[in-house]
C-alpha atoms as a PDB file:
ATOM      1  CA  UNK A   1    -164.389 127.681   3.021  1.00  0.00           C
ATOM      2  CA  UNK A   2    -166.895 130.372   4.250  1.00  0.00           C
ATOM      3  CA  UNK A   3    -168.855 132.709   2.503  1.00  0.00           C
ATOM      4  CA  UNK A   4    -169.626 136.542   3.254  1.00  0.00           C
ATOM      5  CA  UNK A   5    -173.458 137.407   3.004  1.00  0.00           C
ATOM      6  CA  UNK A   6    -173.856 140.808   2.787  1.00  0.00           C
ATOM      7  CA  UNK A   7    -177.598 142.461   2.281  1.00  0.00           C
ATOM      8  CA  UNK A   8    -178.457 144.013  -0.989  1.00  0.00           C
ATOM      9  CA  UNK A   9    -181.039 146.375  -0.690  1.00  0.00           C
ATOM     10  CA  UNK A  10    -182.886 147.900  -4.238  1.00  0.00           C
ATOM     11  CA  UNK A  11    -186.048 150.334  -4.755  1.00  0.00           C
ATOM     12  CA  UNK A  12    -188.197 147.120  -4.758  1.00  0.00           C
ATOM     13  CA  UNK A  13    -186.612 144.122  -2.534  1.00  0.00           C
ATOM     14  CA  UNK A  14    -183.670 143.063  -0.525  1.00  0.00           C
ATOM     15  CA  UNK A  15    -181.337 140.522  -1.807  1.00  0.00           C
ATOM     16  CA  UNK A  16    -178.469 138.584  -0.449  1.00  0.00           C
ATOM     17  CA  UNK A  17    -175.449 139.018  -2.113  1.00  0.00           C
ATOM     18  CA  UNK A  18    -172.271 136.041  -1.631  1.00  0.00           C
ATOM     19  CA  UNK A  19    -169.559 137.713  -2.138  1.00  0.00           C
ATOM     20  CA  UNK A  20    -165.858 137.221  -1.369  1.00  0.00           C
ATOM     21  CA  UNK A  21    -164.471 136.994   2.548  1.00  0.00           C
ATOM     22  CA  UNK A  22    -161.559 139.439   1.842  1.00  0.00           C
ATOM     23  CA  UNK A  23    -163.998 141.447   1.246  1.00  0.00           C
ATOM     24  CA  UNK A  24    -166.623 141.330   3.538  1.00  0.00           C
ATOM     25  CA  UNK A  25    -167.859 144.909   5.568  1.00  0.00           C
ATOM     26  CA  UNK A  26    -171.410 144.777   6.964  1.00  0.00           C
ATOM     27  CA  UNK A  27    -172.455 141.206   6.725  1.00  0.00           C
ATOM     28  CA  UNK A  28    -171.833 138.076   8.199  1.00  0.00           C
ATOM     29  CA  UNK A  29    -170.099 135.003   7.076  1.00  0.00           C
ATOM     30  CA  UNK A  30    -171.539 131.803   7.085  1.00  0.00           C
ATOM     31  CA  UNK A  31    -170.394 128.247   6.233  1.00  0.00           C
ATOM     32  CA  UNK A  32    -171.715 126.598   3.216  1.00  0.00           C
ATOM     33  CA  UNK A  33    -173.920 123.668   3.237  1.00  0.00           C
ATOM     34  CA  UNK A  34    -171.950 121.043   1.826  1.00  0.00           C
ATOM     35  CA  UNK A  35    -169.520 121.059   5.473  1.00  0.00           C
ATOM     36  CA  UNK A  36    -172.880 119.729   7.567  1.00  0.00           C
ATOM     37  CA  UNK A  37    -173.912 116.802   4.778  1.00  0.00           C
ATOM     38  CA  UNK A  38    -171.372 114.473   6.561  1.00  0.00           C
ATOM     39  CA  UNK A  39    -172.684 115.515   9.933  1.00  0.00           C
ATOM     40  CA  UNK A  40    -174.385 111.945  11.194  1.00  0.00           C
ATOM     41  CA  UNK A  41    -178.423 111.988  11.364  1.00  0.00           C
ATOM     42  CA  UNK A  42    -180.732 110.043  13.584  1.00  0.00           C
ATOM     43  CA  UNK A  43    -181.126 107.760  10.513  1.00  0.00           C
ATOM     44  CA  UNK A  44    -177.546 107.164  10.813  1.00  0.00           C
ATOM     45  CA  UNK A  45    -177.450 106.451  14.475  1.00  0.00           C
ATOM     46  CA  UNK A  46    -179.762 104.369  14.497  1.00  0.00           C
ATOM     47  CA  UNK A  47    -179.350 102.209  11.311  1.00  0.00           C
ATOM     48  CA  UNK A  48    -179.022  98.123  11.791  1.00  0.00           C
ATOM     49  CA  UNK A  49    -175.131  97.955  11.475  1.00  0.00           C
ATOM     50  CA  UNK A  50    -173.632  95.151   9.220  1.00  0.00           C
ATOM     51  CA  UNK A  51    -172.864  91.572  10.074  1.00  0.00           C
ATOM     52  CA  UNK A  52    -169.090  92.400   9.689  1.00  0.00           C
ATOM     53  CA  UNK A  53    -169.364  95.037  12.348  1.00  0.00           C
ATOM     54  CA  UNK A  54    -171.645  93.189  14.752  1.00  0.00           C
ATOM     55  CA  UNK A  55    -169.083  90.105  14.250  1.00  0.00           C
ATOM     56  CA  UNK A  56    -166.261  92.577  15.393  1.00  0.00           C
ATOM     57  CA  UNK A  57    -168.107  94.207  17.979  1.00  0.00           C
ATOM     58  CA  UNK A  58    -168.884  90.747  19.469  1.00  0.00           C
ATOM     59  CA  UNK A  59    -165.035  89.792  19.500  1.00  0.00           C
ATOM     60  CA  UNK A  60    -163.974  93.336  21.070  1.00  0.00           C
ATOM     61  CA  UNK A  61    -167.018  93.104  23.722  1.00  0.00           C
ATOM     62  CA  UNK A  62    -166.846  89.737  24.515  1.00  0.00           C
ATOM     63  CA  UNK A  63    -164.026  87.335  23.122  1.00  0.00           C
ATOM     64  CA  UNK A  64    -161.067  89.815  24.135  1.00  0.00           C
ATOM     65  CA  UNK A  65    -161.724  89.739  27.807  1.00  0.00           C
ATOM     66  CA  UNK A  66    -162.061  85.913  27.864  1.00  0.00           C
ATOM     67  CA  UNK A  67    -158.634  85.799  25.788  1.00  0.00           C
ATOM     68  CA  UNK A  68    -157.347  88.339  28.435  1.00  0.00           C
ATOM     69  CA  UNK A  69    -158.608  86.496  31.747  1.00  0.00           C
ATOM     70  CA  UNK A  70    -157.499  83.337  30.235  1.00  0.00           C
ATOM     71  CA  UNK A  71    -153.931  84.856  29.377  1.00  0.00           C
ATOM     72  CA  UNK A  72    -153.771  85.884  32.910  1.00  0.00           C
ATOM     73  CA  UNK A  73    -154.753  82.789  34.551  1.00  0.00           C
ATOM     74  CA  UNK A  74    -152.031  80.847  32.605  1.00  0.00           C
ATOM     75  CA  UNK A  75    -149.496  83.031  33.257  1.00  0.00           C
ATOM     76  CA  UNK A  76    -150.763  82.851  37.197  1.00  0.00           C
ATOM     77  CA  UNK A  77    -150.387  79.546  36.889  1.00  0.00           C
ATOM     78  CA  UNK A  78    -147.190  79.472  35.569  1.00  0.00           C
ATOM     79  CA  UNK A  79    -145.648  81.745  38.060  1.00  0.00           C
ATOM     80  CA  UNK A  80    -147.378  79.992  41.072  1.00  0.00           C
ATOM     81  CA  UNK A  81    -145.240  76.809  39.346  1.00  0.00           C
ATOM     82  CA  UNK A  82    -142.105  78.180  40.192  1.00  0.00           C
ATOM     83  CA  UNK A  83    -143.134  79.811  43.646  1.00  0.00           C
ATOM     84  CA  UNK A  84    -143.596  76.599  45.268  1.00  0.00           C
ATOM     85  CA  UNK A  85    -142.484  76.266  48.609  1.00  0.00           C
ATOM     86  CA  UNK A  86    -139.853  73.222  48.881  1.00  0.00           C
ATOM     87  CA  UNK A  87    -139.475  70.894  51.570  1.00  0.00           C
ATOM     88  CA  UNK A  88    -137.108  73.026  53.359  1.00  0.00           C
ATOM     89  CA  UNK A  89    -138.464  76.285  52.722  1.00  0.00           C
ATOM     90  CA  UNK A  90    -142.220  76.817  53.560  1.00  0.00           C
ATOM     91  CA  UNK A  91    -142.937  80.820  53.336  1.00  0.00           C
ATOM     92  CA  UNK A  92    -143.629  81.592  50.084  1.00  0.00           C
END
């Protein structure tokens, strides 16, 4: 939701006036605060993450390729199994 902040000028000062966006002539409208409180801070980049998320980063970063390569390999293996060459056949 955005606001409309229009200037309100008296005899002594000049306020700002919030007033509704249907409505809005001269001023300018501007989002409200509460839209940049979930906007990440350095606190929150740097912050020591959780065991639970270092423990899943560790499976993701490490243990998937090893489950991948080793996936391959037996499935290399497996197909080299059937490719080979017989005794009367020697081109692969």
């Amino acid at each position: 939701m955005f606001l409309c902040i229009e200037p309100l000028t008296t005899e002594t000062a000049t306020f700002i006036e919030v007033i509704d966006p249907a409505n809005c002539t001269i001023g300018f409208i501007a989002e409200p605060l509460e839209a940049y409180t979930s906007a990440p801070t350095l606190y929150d980049l740097f912050n020591v993450p959780l065991v639970e998320d270092v423990q899943t980063m560790f499976m993701l970063g490490f243990g998937l390729p090893i489950i991948a390569y080793l996936t391959a390999w037996a499935y290399g293996t497996l197909i080299n199994w059937f490719n080979e060459p017989d005794e009367n056949n020697t081109n692969y």
